[in-house]
Protein backbone atom coordinates (compact mmCIF):
# COMPACT_ATOMS: atom_id res chain seq x y z
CA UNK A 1 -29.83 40.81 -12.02
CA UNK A 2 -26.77 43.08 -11.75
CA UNK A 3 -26.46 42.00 -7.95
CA UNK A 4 -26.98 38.48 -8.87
CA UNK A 5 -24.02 38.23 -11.11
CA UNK A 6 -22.03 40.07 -8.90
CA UNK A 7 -22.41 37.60 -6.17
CA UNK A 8 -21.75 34.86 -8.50
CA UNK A 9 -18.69 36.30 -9.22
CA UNK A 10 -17.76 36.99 -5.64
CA UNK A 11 -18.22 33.67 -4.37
CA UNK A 12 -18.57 31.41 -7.39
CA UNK A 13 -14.77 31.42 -7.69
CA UNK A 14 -14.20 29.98 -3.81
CA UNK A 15 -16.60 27.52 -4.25
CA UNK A 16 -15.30 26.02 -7.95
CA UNK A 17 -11.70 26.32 -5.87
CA UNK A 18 -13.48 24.08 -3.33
CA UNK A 19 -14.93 21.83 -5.29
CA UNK A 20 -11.63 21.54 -7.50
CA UNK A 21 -9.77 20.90 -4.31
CA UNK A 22 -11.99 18.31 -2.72
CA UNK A 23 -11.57 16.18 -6.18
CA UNK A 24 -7.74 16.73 -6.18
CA UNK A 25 -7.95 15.07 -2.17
CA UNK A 26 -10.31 12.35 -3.70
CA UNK A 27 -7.55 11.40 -6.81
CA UNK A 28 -4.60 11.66 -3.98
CA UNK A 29 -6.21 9.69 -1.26
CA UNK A 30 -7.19 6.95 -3.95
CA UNK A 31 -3.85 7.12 -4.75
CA UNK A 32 -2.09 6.59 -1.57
CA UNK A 33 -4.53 4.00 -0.62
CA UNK A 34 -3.42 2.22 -3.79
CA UNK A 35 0.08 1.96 -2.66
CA UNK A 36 -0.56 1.17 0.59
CA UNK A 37 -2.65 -2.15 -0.18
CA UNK A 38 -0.49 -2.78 -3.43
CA UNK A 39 2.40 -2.99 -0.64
CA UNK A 40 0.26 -5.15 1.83
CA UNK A 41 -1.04 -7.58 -0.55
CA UNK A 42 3.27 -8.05 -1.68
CA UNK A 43 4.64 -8.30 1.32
CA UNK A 44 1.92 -10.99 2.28
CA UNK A 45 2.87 -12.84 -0.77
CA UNK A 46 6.21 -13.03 0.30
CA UNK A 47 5.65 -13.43 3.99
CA UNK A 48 3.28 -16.34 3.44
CA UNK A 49 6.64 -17.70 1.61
CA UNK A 50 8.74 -17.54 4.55
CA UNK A 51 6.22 -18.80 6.72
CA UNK A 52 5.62 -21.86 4.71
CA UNK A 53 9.55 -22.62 4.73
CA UNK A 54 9.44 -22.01 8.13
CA UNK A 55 6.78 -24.67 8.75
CA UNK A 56 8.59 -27.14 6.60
CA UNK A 57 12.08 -26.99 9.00
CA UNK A 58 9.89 -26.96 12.31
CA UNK A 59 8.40 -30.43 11.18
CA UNK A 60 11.71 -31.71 10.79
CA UNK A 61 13.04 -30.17 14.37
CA UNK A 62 10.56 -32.12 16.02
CA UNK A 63 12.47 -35.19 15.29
CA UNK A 64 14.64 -33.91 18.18
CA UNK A 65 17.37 -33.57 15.13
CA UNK A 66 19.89 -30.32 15.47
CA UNK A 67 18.66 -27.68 12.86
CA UNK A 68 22.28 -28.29 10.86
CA UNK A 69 21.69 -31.94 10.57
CA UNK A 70 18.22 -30.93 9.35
CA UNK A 71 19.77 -32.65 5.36
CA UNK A 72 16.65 -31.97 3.17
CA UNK A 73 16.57 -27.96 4.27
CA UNK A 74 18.84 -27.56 1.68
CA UNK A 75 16.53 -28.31 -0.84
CA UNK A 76 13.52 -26.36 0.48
CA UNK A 77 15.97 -23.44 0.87
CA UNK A 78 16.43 -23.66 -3.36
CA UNK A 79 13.20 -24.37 -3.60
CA UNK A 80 11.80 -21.37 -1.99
CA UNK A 81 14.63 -19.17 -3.78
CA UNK A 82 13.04 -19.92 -6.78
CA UNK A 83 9.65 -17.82 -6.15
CA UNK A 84 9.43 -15.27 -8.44
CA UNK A 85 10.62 -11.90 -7.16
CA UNK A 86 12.39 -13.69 -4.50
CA UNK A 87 16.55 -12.56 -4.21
CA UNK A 88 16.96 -14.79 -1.37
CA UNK A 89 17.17 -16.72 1.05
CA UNK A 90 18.90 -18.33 4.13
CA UNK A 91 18.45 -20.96 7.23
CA UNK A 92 20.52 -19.12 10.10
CA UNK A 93 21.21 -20.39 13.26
CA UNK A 94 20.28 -18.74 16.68
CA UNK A 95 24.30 -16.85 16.37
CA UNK A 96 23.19 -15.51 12.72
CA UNK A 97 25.39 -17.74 11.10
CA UNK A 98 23.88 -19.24 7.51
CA UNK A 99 23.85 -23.05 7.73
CA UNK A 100 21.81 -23.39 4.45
CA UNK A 101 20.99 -20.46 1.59
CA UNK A 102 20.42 -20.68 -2.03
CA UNK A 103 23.64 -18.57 -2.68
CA UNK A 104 26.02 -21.13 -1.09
CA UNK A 105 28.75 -18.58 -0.59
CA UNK A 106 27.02 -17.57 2.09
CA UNK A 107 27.29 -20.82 4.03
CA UNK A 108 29.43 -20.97 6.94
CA UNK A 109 29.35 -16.68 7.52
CA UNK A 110 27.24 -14.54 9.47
CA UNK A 111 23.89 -12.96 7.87
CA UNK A 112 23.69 -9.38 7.60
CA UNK A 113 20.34 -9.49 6.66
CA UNK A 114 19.67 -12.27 10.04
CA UNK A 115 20.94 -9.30 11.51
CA UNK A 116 19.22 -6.14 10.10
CA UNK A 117 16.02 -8.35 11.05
CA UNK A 118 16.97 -9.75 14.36
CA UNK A 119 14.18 -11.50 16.85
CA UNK A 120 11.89 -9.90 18.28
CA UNK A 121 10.60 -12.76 20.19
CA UNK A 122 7.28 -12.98 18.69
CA UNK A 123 5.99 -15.69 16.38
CA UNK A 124 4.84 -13.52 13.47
CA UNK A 125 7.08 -13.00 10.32
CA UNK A 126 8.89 -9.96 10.61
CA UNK A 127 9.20 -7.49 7.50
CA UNK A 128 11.09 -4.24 6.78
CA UNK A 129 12.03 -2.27 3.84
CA UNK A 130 15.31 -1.11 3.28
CA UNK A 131 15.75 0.44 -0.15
CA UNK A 132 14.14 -1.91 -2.74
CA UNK A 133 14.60 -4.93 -1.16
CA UNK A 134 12.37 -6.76 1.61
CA UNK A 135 13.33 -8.20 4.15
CA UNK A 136 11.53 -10.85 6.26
CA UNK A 137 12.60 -13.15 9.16
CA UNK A 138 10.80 -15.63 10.85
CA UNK A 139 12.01 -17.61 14.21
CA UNK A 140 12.50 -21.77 14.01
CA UNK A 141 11.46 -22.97 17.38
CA UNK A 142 12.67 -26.31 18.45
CA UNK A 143 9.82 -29.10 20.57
CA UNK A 144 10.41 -27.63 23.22
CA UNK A 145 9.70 -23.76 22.06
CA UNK A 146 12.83 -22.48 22.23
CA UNK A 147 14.22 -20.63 19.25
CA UNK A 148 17.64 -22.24 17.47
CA UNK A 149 17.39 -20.03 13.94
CA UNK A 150 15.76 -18.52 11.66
CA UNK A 151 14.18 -18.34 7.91
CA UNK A 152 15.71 -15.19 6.34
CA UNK A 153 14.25 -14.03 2.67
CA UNK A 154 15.48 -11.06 0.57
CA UNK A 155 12.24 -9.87 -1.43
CA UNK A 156 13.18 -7.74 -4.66
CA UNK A 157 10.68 -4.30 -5.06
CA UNK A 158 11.37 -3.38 -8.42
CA UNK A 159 8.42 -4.76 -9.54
CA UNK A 160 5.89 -2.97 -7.12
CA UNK A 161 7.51 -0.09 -7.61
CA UNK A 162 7.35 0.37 -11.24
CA UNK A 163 3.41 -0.88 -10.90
CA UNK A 164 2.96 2.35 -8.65
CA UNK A 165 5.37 4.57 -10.90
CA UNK A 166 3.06 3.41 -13.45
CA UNK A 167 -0.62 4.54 -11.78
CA UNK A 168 1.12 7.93 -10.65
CA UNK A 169 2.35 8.30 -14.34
CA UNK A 170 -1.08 7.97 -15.61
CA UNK A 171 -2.92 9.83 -12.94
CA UNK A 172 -0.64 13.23 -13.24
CA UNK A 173 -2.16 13.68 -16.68
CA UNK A 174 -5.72 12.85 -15.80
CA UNK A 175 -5.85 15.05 -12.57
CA UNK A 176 -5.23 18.28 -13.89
CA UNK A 177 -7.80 17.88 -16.20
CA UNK A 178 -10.17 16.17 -13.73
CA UNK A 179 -10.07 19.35 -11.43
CA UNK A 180 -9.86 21.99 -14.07
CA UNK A 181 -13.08 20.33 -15.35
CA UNK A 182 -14.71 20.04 -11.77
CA UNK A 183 -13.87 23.59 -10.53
CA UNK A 184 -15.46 24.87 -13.91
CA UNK A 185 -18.44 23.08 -13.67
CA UNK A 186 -19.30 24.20 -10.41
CA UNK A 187 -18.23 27.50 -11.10
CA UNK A 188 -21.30 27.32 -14.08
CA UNK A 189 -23.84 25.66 -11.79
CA UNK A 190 -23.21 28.46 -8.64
CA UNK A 191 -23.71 30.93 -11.50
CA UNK A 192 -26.54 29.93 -12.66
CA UNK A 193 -28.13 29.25 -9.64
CA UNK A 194 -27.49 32.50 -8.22
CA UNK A 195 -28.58 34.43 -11.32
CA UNK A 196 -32.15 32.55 -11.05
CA UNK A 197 -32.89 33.38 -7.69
CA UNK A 198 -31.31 36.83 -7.27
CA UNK A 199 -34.47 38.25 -7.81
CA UNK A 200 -36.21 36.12 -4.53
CA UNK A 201 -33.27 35.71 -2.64
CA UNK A 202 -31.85 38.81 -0.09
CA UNK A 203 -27.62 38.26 0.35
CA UNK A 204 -28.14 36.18 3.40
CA UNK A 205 -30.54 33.69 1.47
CA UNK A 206 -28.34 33.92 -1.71
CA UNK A 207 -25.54 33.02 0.99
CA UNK A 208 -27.07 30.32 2.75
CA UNK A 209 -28.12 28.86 -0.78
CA UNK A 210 -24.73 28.94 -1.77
CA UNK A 211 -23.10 27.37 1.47
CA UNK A 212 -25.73 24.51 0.92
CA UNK A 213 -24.24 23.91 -2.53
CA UNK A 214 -21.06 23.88 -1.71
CA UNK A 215 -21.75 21.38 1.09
CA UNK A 216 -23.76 19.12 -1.35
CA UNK A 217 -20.63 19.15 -4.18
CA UNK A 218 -18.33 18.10 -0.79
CA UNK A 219 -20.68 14.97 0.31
CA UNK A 220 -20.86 14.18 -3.74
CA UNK A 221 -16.73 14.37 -4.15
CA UNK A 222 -16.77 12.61 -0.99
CA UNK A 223 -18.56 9.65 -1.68
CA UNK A 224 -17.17 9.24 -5.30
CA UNK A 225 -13.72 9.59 -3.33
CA UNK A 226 -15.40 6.25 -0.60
CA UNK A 227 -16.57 4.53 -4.55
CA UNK A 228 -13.22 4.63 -5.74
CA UNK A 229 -11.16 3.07 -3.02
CA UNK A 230 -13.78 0.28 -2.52
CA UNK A 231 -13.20 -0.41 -5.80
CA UNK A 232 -9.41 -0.17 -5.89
CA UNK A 233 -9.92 -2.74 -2.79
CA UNK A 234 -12.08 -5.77 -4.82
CA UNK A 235 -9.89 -5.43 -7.49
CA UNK A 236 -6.88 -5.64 -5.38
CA UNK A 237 -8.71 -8.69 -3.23
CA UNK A 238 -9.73 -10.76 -6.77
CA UNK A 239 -6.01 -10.03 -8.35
CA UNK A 240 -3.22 -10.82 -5.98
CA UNK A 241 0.21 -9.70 -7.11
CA UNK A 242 2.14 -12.12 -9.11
């Protein structure tokens, strides 16, 4: 008996610190997986906006009309400024200079943001982060395929980022708990277990038992870690950001 709790002693303590750190990996890869899709399923909103504006001045280009005597881009340009955590947006042409934007100021002047975003030559919208803001740019392609401007849309952050503030607020006071709690209940169950069998097990089988343990807390950890982000997922895919 006095060997048995010795052992549980010895090893109980690495394994509970095992345990405790496999949940802590769990709560921090749920966490980051969280942001990431929070930040895919935004920037989609938002590109699916500039692709849609997009789509509206290439119908009118294949009139064979110049993109500035486009008349009614103008209006889609307010129109589209009006999304909801949209900060704005422009009509450049293939020099970067703003023919149409919701902040008319900007008429007539180059784009920095046409600029931070440039071409790529590709046909998908383009997206970057700088700061809090989005930016995304998408090419206008004449009849003919060849690019004469571009939709350029400001995207504002704030919002996503005080949504994941939020979940990292609440999770810091959960996680400490959640670990303290796991690491002491497998500290219990090792000891427990070890002090039963002391008297039929040698060191090696008291070992072995104990490496089995530990690898069945891991798989368990692990596959509440799998259950959390598939959840974080469907809820994610059923309630697009707004």
């Amino acid at each position: 008996m006095v060997r048995g709790a010795a052992l549980a002693v010895r090893t109980g303590g690495v394994i509970a610190a095992s345990v405790a750190l496999a949940v802590l990996l769990s709560v921090v890869l749920a966490n980051l997986n969280f942001e990431r899709t929070l930040r895919d399923v935004t920037g989609s909103r938002f590109a699916v906006a500039a692709d849609e504006l997009r789509r509206h001045v290439e119908l009118g280009l294949t009139l064979g009309l110049d993109l500035s005597e486009l008349v009614d881009v103008q209006a889609l340009t307010d129109r589209a400024a009006a999304g909801v955590g949209i900060i704005g947006v422009e009509v450049v042409d293939d020099r970067g200079t703003v023919l149409f934007a919701a902040d008319r100021a900007a008429i007539g002047h180059p784009s920095p943001a046409a600029r931070e975003i440039a071409s790529d030559g590709g046909t998908a919208v383009r997206r970057r982060i700088a700061g809090d803001t989005l930016l995304l740019g998408a090419d206008l392609r004449n009849s003919f395929g060849q690019i004469v401007g571009a939709v350029v849309m400001r995207a504002s952050l704030t919002e996503l980022r005080g949504k994941i503030d939020a979940v990292r607020a609440g999770l810091a006071g959960g996680t400490l708990a959640l670990v303290a709690a796991a690491g002491l209940g497998a500290l219990a169950a090792v000891f427990a277990t070890v002090r039963g069998s002391a008297g039929a097990l040698d060191d090696a089988g008291a070992a072995g038992m104990l490496r089995g343990t530990l690898l069945r807390q891991l798989h368990d950890h692990t596959a509440e870690a799998e259950r959390v982000l598939d959840d974080i997922d469907r809820d994610l895919a059923g309630r697009p950001t707004s």
